[in-house]
Each structure stands twice: as structure tokens, then as C-alpha cells.
N, C-alpha and C. Protein backbone atom coordinates (compact mmCIF):
# COMPACT_ATOMS: atom_id res chain seq x y z
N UNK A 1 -4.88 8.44 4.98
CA UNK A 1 -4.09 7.57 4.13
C UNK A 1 -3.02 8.42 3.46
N UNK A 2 -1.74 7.82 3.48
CA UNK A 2 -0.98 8.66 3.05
C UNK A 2 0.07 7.46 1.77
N UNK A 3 -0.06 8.31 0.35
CA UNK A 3 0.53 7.20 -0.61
C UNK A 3 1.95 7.90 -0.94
N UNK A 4 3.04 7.15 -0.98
CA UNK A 4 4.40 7.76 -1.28
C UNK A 4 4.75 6.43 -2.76
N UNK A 5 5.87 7.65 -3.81
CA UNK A 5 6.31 6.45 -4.52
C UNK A 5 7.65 7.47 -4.50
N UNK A 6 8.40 6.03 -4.95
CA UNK A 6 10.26 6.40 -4.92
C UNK A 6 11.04 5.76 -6.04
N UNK A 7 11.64 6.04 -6.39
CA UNK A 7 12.28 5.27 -8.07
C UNK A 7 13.91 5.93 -7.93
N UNK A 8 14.39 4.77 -8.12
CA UNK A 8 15.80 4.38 -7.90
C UNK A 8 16.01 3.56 -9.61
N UNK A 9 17.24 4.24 -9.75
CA UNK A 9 17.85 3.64 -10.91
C UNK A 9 18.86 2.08 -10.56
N UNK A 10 18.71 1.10 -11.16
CA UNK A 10 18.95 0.35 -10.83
C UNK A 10 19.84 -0.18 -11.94
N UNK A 11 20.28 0.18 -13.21
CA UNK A 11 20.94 -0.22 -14.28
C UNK A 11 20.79 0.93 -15.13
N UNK A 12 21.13 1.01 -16.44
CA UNK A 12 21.06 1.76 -17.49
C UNK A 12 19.80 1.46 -17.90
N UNK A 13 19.48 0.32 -18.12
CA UNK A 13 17.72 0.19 -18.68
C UNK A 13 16.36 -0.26 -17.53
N UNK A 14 17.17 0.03 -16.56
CA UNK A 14 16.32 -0.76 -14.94
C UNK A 14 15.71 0.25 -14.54
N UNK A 15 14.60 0.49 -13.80
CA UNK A 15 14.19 1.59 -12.96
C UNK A 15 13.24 0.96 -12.13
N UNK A 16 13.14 0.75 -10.53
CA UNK A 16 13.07 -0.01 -9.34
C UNK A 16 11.91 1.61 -8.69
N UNK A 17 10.56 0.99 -8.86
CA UNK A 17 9.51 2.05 -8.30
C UNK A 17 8.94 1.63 -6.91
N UNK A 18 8.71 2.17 -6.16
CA UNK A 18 8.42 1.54 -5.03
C UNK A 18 6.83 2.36 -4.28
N UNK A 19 6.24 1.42 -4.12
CA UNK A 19 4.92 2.32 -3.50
C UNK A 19 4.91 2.36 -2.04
N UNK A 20 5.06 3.18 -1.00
CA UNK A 20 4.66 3.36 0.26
C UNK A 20 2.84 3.63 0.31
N UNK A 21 2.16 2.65 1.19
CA UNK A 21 0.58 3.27 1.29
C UNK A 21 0.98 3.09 2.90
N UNK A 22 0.68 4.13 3.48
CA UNK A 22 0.15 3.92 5.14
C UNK A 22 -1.51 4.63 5.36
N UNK A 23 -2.07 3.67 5.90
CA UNK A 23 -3.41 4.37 6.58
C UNK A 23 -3.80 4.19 8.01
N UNK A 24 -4.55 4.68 8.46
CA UNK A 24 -4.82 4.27 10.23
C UNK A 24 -6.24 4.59 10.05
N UNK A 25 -7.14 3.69 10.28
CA UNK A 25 -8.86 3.66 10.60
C UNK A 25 -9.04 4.80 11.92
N UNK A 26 -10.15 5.49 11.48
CA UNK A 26 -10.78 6.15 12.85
C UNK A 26 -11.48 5.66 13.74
N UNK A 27 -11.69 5.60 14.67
CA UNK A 27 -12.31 5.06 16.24
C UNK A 27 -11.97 4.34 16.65
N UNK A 28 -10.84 4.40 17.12
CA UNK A 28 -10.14 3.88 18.49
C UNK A 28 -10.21 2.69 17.60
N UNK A 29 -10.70 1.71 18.73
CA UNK A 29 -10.16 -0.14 18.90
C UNK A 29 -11.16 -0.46 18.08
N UNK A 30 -12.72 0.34 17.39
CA UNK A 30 -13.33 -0.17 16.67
C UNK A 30 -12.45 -0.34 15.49
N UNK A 31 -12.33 0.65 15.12
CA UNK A 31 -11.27 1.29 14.03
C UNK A 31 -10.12 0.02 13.74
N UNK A 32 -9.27 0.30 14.65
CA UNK A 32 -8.32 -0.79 14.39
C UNK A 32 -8.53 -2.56 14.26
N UNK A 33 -9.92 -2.84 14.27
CA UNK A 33 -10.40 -4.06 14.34
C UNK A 33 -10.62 -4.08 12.33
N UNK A 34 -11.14 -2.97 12.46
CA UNK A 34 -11.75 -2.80 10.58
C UNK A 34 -10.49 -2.50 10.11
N UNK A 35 -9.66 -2.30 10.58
CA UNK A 35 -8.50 -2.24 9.63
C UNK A 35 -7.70 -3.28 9.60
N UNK A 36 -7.70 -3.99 10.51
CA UNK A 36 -6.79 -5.53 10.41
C UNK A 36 -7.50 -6.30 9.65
N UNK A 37 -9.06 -6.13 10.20
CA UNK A 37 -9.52 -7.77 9.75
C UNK A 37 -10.42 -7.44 8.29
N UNK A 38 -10.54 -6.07 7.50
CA UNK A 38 -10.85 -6.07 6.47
C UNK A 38 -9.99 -4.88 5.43
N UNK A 39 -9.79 -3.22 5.68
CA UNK A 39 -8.68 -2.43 5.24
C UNK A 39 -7.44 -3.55 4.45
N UNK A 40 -6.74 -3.93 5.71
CA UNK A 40 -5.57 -4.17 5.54
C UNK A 40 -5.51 -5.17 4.14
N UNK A 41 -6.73 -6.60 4.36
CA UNK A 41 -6.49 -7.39 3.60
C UNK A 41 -7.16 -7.20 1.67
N UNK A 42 -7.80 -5.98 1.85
CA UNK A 42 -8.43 -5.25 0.99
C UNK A 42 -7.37 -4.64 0.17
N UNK A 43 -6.67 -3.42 0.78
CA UNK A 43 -5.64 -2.82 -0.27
C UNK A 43 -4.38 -3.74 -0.47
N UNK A 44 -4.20 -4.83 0.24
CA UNK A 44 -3.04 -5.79 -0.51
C UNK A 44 -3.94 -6.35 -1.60
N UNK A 45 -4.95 -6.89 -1.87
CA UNK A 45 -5.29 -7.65 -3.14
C UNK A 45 -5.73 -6.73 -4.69
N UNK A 46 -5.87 -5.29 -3.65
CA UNK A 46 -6.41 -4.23 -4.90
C UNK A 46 -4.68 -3.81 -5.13
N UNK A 47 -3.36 -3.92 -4.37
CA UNK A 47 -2.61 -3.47 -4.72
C UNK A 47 -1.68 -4.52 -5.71
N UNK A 48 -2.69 -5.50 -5.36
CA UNK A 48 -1.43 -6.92 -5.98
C UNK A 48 -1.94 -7.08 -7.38
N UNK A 49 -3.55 -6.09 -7.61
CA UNK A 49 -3.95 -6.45 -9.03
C UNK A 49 -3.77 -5.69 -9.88
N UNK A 50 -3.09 -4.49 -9.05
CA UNK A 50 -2.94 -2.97 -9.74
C UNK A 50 -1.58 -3.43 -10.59
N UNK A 51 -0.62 -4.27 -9.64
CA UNK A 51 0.69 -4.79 -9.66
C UNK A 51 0.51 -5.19 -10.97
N UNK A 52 -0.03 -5.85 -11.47
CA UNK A 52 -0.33 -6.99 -12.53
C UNK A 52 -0.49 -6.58 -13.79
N UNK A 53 -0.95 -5.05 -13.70
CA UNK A 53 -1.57 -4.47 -15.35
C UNK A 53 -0.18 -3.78 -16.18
């Protein structure tokens, strides 16, 4: 898993943060099954609640 953030000024009082997350599951086609059909939909709702605080 690899997490990137980037911040761009966007006005005098604005500042525009941006989170990059990429990950890739291990074992092959098992792997990529656990990452579509549970990973993926996992860190969007932990990232959408992180969003929120």
C-alpha cells in the first residue's frame, strides 16, 4: 500500500489537499478477487469517514 498527499494553494485563504492511496492484494486472482469485492469497498467508506472529522 502506498499513501501519497499533495496540497496546492488554491486562494489566499484556500488550501486543496489531496490523498493518493494505491494498494494491490497478494495472490494472484485470489488476491485480486479480495480486493475488488471487499479491500476496495472497505478503504472508500473508512476514507469517506476519515473525510468527515
Amino acid at each position: 500500500m502506498r499513501h501519497e498527499q499533495s496540497f496546492s494553494k488554491l486562494d489566499e485563504q484556500t488550501t486543496c489537499m489531496r490523498d493518493t492511496l494505491r494498494f494491490e492484494a497478494l495472490l494472484g486472482v485470489l488476491g485480486w478477487v479480495a480486493e475488488r469485492a471487499v479491500f476496495k469497498k472497505y478503504m472508500h467508506a473508512f476514507l469517506k469517514s476519515r473525510n468527515l472529522k
